[in-house]
Protein backbone atom coordinates (compact mmCIF):
# COMPACT_ATOMS: atom_id res chain seq x y z
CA UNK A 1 0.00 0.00 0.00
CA UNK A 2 1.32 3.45 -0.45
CA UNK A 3 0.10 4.80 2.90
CA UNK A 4 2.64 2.46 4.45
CA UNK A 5 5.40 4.37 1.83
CA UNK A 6 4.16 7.82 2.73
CA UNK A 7 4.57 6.78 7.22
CA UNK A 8 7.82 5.92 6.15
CA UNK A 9 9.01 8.93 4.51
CA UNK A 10 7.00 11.39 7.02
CA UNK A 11 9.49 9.23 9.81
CA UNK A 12 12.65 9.75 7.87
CA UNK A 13 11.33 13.30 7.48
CA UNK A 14 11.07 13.86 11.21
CA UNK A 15 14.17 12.07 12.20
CA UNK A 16 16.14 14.36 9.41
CA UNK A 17 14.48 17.36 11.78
């Protein structure tokens, strides 16, 4: 599914900040 894709960027996104 691509709502598991977009958790997983918005994580990476947040650990980046």
């Amino acid at each position: 599914m691509r709502a598991r894709k977009i958790v997983l960027v918005v994580a990476c996104e947040m650990r980046l900040m």
